[in-house]
PDB file of N, CA and C in Angstrom:
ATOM      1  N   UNK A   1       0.818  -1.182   0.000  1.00  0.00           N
ATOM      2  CA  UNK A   1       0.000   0.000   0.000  1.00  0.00           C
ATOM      3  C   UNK A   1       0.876   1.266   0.000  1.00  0.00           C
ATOM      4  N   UNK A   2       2.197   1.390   0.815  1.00  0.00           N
ATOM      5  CA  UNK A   2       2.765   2.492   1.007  1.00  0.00           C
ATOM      6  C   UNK A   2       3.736   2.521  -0.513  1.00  0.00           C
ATOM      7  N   UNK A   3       3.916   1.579  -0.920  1.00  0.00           N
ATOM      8  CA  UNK A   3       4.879   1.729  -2.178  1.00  0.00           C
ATOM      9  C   UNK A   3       3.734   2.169  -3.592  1.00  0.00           C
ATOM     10  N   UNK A   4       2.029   1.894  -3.713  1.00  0.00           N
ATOM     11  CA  UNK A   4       1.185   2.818  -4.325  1.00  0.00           C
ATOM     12  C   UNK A   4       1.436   4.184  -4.082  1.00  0.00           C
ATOM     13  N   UNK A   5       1.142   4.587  -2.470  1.00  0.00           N
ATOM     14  CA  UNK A   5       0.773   5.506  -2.467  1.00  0.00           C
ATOM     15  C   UNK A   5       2.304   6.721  -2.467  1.00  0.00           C
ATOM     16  N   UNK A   6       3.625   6.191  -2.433  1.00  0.00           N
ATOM     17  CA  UNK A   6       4.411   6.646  -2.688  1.00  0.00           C
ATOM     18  C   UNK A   6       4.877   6.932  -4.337  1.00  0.00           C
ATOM     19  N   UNK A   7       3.988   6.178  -5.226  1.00  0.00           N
ATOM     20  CA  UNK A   7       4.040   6.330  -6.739  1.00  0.00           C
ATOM     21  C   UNK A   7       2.947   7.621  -6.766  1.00  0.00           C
ATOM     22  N   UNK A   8       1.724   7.408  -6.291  1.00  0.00           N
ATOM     23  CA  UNK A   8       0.914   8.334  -6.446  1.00  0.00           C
ATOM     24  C   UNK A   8       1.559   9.526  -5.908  1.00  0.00           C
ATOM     25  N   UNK A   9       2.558   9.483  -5.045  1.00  0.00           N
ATOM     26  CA  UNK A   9       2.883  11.284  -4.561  1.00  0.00           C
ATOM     27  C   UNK A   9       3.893  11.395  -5.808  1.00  0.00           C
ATOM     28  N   UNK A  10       4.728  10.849  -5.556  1.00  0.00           N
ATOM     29  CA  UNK A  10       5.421  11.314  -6.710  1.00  0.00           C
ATOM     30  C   UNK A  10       4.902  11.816  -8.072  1.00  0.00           C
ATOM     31  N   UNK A  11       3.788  11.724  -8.776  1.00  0.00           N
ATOM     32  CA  UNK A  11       3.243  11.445  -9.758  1.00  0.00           C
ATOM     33  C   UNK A  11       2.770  12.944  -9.433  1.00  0.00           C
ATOM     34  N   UNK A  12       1.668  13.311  -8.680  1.00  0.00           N
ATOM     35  CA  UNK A  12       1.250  14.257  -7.950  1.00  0.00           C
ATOM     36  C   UNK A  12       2.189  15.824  -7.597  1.00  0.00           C
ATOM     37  N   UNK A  13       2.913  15.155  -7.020  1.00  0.00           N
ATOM     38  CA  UNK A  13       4.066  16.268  -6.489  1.00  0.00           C
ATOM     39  C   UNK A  13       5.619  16.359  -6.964  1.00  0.00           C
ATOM     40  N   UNK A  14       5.762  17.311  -8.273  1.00  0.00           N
ATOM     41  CA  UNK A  14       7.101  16.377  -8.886  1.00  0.00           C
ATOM     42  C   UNK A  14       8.130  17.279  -7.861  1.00  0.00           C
ATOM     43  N   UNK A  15       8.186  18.093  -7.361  1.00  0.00           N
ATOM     44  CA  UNK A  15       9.390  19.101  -6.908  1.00  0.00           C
ATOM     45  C   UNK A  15       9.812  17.881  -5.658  1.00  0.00           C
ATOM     46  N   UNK A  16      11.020  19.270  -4.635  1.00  0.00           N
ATOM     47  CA  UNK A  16      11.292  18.016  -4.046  1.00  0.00           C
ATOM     48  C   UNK A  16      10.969  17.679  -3.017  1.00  0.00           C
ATOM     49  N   UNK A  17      10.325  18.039  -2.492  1.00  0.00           N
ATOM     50  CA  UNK A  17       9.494  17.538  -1.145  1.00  0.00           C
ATOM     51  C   UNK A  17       8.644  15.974  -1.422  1.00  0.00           C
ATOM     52  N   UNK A  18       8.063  16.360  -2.978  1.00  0.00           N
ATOM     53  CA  UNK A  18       7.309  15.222  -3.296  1.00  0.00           C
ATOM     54  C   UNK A  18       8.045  14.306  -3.818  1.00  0.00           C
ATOM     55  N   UNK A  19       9.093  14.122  -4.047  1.00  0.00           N
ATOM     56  CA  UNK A  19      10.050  13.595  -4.657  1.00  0.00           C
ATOM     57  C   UNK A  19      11.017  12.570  -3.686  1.00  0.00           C
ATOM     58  N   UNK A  20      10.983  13.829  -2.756  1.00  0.00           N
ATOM     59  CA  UNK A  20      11.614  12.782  -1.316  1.00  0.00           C
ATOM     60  C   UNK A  20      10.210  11.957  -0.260  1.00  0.00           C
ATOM     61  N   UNK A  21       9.079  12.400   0.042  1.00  0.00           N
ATOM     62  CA  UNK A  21       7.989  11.461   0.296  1.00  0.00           C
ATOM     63  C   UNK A  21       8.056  10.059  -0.325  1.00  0.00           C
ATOM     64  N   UNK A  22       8.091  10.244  -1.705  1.00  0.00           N
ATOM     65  CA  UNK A  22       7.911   9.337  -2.849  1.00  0.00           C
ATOM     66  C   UNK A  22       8.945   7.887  -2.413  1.00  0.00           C
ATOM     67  N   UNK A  23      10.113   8.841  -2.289  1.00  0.00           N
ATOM     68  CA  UNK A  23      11.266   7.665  -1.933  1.00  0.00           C
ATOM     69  C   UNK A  23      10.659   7.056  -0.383  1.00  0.00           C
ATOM     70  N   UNK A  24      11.102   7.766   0.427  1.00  0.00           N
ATOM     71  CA  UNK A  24      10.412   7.139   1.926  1.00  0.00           C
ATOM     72  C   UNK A  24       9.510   6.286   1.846  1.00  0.00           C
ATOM     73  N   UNK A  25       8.063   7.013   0.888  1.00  0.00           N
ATOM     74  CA  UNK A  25       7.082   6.073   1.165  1.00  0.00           C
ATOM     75  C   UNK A  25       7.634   4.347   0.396  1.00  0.00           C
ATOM     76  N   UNK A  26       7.749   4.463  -0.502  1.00  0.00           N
ATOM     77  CA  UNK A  26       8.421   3.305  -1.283  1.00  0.00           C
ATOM     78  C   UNK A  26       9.112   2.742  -0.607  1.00  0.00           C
ATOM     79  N   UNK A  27      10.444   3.092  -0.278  1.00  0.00           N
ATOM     80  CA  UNK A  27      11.304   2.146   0.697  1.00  0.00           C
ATOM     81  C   UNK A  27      10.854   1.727   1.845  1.00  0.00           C
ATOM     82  N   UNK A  28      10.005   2.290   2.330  1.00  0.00           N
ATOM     83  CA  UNK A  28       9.633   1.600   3.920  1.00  0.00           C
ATOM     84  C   UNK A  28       8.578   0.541   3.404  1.00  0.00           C
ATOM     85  N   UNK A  29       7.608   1.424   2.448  1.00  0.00           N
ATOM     86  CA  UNK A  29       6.836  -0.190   1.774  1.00  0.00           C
ATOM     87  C   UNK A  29       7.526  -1.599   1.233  1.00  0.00           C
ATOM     88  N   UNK A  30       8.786  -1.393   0.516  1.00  0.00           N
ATOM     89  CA  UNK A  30       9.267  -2.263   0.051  1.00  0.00           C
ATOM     90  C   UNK A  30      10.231  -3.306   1.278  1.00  0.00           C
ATOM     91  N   UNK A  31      10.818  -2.067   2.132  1.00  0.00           N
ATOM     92  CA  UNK A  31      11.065  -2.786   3.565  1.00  0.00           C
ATOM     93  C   UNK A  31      10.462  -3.882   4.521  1.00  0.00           C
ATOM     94  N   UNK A  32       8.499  -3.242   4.522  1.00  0.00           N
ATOM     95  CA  UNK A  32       7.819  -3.906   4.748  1.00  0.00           C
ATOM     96  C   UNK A  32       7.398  -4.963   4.396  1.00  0.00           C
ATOM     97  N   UNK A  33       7.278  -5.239   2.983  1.00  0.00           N
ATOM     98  CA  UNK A  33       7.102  -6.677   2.415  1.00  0.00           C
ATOM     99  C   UNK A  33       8.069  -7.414   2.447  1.00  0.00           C
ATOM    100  N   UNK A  34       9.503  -7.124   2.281  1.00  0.00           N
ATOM    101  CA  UNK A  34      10.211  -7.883   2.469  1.00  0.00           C
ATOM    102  C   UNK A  34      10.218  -8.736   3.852  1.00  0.00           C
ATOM    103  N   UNK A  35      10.343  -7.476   5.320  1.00  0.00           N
ATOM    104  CA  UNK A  35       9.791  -8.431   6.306  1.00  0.00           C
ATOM    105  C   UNK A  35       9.100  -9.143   6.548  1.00  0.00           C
ATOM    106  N   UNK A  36       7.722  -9.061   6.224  1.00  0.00           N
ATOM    107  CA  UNK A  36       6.856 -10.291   5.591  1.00  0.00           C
ATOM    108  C   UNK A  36       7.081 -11.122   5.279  1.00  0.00           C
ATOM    109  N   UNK A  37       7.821 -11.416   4.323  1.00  0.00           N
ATOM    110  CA  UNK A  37       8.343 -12.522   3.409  1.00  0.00           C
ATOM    111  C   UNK A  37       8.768 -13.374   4.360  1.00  0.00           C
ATOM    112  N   UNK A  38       9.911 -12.405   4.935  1.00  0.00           N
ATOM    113  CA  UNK A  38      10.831 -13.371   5.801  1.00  0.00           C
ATOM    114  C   UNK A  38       9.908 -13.542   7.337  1.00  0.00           C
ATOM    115  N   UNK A  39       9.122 -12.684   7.423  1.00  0.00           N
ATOM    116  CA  UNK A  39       7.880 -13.463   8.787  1.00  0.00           C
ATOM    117  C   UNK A  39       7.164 -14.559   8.138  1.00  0.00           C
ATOM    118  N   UNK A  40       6.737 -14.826   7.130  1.00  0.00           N
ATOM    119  CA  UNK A  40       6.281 -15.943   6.727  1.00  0.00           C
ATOM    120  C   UNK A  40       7.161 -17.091   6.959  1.00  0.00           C
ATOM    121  N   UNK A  41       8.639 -16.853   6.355  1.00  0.00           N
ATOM    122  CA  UNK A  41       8.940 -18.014   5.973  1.00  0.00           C
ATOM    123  C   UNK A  41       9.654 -18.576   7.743  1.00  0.00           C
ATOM    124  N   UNK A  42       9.640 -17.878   8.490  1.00  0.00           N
ATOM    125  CA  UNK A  42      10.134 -18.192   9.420  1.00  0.00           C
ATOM    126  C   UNK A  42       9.010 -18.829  10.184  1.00  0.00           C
ATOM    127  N   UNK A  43       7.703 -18.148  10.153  1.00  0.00           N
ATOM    128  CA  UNK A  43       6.019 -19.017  10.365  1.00  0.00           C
ATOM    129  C   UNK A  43       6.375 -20.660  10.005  1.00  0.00           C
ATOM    130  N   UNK A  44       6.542 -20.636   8.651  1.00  0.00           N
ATOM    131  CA  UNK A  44       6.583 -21.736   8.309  1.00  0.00           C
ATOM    132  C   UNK A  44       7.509 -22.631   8.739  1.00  0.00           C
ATOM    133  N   UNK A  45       8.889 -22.301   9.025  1.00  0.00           N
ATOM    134  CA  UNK A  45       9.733 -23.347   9.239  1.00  0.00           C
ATOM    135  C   UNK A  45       9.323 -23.646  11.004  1.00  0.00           C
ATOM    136  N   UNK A  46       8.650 -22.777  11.636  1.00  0.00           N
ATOM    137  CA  UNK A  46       8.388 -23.184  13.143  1.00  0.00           C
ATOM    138  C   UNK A  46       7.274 -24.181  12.994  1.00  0.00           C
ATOM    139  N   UNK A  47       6.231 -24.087  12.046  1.00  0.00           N
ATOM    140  CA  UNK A  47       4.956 -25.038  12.165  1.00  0.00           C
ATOM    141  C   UNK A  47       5.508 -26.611  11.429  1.00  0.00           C
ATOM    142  N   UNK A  48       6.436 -26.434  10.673  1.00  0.00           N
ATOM    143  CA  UNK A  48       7.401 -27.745  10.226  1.00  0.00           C
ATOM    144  C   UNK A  48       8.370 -28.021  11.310  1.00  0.00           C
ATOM    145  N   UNK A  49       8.716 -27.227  12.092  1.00  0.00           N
ATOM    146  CA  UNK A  49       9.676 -28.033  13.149  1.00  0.00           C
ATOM    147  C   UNK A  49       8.913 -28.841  13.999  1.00  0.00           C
ATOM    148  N   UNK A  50       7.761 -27.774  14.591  1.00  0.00           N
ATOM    149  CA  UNK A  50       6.535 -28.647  15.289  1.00  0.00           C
ATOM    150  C   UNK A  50       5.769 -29.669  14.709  1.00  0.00           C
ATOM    151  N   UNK A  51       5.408 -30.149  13.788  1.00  0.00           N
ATOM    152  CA  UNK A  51       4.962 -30.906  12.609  1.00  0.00           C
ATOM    153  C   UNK A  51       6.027 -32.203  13.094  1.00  0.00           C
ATOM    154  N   UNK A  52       7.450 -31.650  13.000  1.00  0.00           N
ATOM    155  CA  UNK A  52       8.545 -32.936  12.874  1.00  0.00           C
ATOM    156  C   UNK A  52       8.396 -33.044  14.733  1.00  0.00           C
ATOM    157  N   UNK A  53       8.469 -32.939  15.436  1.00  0.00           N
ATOM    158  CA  UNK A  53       8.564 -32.377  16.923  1.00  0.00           C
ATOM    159  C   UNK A  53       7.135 -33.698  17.399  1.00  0.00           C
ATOM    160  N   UNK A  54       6.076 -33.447  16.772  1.00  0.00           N
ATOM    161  CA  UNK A  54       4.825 -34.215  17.460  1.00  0.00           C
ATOM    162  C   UNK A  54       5.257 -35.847  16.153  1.00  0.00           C
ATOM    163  N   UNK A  55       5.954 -36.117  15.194  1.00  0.00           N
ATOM    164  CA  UNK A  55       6.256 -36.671  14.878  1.00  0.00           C
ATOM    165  C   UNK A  55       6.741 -37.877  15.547  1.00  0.00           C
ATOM    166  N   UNK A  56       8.143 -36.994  15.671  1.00  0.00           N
ATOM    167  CA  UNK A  56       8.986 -37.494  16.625  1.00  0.00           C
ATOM    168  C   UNK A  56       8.778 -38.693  17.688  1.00  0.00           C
ATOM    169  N   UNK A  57       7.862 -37.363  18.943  1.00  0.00           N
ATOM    170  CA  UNK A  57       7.117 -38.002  20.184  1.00  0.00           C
ATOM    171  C   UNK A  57       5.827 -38.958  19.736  1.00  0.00           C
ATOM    172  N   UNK A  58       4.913 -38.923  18.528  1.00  0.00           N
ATOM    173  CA  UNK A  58       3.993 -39.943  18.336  1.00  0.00           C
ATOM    174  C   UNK A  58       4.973 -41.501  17.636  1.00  0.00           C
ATOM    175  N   UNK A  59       6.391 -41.433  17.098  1.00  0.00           N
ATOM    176  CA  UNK A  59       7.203 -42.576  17.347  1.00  0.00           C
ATOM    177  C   UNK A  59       7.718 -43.048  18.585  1.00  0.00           C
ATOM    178  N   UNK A  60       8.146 -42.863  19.204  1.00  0.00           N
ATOM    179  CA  UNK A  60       8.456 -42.646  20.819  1.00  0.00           C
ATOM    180  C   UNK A  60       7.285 -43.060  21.446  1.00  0.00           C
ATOM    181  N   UNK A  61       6.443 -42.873  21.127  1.00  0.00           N
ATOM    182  CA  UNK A  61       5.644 -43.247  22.442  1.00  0.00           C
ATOM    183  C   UNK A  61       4.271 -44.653  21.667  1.00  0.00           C
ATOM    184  N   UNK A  62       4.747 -44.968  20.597  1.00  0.00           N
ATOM    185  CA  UNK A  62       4.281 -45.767  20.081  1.00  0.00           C
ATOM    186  C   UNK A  62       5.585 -46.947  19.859  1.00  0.00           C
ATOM    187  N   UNK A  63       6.559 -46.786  20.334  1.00  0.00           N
ATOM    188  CA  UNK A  63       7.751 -47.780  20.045  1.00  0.00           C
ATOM    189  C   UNK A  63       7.914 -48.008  21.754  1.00  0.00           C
ATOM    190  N   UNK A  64       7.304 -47.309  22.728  1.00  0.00           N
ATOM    191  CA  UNK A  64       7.292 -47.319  24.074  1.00  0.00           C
ATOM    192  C   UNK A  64       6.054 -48.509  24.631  1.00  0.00           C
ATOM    193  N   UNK A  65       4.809 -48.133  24.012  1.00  0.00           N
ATOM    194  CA  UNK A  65       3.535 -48.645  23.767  1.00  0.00           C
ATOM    195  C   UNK A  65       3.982 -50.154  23.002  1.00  0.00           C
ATOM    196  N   UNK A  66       5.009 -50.571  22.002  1.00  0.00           N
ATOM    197  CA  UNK A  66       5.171 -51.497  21.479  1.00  0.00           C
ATOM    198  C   UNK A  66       6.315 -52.197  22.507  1.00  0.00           C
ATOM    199  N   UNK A  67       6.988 -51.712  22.802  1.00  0.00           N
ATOM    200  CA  UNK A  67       7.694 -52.461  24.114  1.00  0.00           C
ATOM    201  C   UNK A  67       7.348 -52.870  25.546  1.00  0.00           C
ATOM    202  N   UNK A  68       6.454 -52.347  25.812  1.00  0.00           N
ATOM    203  CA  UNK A  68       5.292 -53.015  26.679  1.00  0.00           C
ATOM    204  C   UNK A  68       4.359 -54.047  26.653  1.00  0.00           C
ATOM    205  N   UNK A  69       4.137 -54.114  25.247  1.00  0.00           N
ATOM    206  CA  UNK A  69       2.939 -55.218  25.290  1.00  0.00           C
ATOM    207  C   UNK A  69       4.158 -56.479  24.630  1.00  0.00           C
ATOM    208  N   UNK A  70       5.315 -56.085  24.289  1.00  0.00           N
ATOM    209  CA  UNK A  70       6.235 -57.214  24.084  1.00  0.00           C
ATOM    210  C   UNK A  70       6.496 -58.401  25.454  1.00  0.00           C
ATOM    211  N   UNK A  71       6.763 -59.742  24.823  1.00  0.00           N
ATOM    212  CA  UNK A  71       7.234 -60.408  26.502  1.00  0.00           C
ATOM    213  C   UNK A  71       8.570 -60.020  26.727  1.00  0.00           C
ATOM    214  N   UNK A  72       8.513 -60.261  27.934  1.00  0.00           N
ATOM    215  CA  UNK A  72       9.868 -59.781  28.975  1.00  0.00           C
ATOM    216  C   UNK A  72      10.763 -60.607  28.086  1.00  0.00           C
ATOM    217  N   UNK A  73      11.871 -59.928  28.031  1.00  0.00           N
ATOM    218  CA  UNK A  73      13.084 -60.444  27.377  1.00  0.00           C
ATOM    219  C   UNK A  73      14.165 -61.878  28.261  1.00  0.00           C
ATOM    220  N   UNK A  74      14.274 -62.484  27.732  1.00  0.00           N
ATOM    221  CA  UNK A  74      14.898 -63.797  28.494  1.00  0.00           C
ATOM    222  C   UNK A  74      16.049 -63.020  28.781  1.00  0.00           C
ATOM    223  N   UNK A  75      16.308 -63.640  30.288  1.00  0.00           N
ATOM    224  CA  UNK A  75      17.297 -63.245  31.074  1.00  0.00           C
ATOM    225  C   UNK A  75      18.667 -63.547  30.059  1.00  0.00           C
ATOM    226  N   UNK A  76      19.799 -62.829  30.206  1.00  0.00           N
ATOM    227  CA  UNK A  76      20.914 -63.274  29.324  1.00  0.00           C
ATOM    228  C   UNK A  76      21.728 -64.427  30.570  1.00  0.00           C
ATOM    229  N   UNK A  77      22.503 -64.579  29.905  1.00  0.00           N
ATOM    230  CA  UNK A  77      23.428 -65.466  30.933  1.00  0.00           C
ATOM    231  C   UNK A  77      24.522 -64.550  31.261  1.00  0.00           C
ATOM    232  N   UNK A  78      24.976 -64.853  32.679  1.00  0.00           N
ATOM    233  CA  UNK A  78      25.886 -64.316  33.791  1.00  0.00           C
ATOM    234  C   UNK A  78      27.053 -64.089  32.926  1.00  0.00           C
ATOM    235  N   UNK A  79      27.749 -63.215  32.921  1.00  0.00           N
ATOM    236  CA  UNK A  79      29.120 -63.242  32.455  1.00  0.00           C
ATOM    237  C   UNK A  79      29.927 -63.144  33.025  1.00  0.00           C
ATOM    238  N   UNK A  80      31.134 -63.661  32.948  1.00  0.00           N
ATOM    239  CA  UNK A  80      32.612 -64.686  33.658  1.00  0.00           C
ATOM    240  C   UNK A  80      33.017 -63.084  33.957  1.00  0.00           C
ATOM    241  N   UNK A  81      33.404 -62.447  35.136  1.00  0.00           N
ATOM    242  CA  UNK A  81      33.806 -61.324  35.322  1.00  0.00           C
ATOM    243  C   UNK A  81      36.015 -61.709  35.195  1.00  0.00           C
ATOM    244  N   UNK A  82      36.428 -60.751  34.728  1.00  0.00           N
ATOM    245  CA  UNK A  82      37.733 -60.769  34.431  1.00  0.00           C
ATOM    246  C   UNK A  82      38.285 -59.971  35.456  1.00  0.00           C
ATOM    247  N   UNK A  83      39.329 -60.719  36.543  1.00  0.00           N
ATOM    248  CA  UNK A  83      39.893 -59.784  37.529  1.00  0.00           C
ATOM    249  C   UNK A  83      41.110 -58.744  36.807  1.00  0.00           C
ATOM    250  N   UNK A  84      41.616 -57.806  37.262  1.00  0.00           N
ATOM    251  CA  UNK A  84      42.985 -57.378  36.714  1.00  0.00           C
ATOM    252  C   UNK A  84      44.238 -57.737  36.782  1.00  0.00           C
ATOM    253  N   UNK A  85      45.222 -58.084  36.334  1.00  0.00           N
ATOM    254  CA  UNK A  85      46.520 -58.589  36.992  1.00  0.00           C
ATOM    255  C   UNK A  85      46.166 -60.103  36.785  1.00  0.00           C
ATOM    256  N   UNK A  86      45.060 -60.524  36.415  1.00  0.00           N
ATOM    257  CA  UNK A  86      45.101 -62.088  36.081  1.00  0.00           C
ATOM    258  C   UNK A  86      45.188 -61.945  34.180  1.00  0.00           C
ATOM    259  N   UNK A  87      45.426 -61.241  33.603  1.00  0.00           N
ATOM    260  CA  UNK A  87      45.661 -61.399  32.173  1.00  0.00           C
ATOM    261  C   UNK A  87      46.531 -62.655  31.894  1.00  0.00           C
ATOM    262  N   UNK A  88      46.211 -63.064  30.205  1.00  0.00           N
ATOM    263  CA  UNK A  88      47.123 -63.797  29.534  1.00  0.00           C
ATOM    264  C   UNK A  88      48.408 -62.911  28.646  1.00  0.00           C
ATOM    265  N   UNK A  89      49.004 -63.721  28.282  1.00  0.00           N
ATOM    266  CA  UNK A  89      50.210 -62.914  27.587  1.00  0.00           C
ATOM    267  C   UNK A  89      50.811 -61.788  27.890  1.00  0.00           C
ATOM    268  N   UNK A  90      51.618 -61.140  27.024  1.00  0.00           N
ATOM    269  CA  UNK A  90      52.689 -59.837  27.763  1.00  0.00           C
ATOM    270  C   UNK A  90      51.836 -58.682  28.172  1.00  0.00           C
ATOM    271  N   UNK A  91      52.778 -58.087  28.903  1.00  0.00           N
ATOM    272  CA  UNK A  91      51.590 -56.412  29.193  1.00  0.00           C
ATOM    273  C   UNK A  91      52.044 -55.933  28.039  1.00  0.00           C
TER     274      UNK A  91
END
């Protein structure tokens, strides 16, 4: 809107008062959309992080949910504990 209505002054008012409006209004309009742009795209990459985020936790808690209703895992067997200073071969 401000980069219209900065064509319309200019158009309107050629000396230089209207001449310098013209610029202001334009650049702060064109300033403005650009921030936009980049508020959008930054919108977007937060609702895709969250998107990946509830992802995430609905694997997790369905691989949590699947390890529960699994049977208990058979005990492993004891392992031979190794003292120190009882090694084979050279140090």
């Amino acid at each position: 809107m401000l980069v219209v209505i900065g064509t319309v002054v200019a158009v309107l008012r050629p000396d230089v008062f209207g001449m310098a409006s013209a610029v202001a209004l334009v650049s702060i309009g064109l300033v403005g959309a650009t921030s936009l742009v980049f508020y959008e795209v930054g919108l977007s990459e937060d609702r895709e992080r969250a998107r990946e985020s509830a992802a995430r936790r609905r694997a997790s808690e369905a691989a949590t949910a699947d390890a529960l209703r699994r049977e208990p895992a058979k005990p492993q067997p004891a392992r031979r504990l190794v003292r120190p200073g009882r090694t084979r071969g050279p140090r």
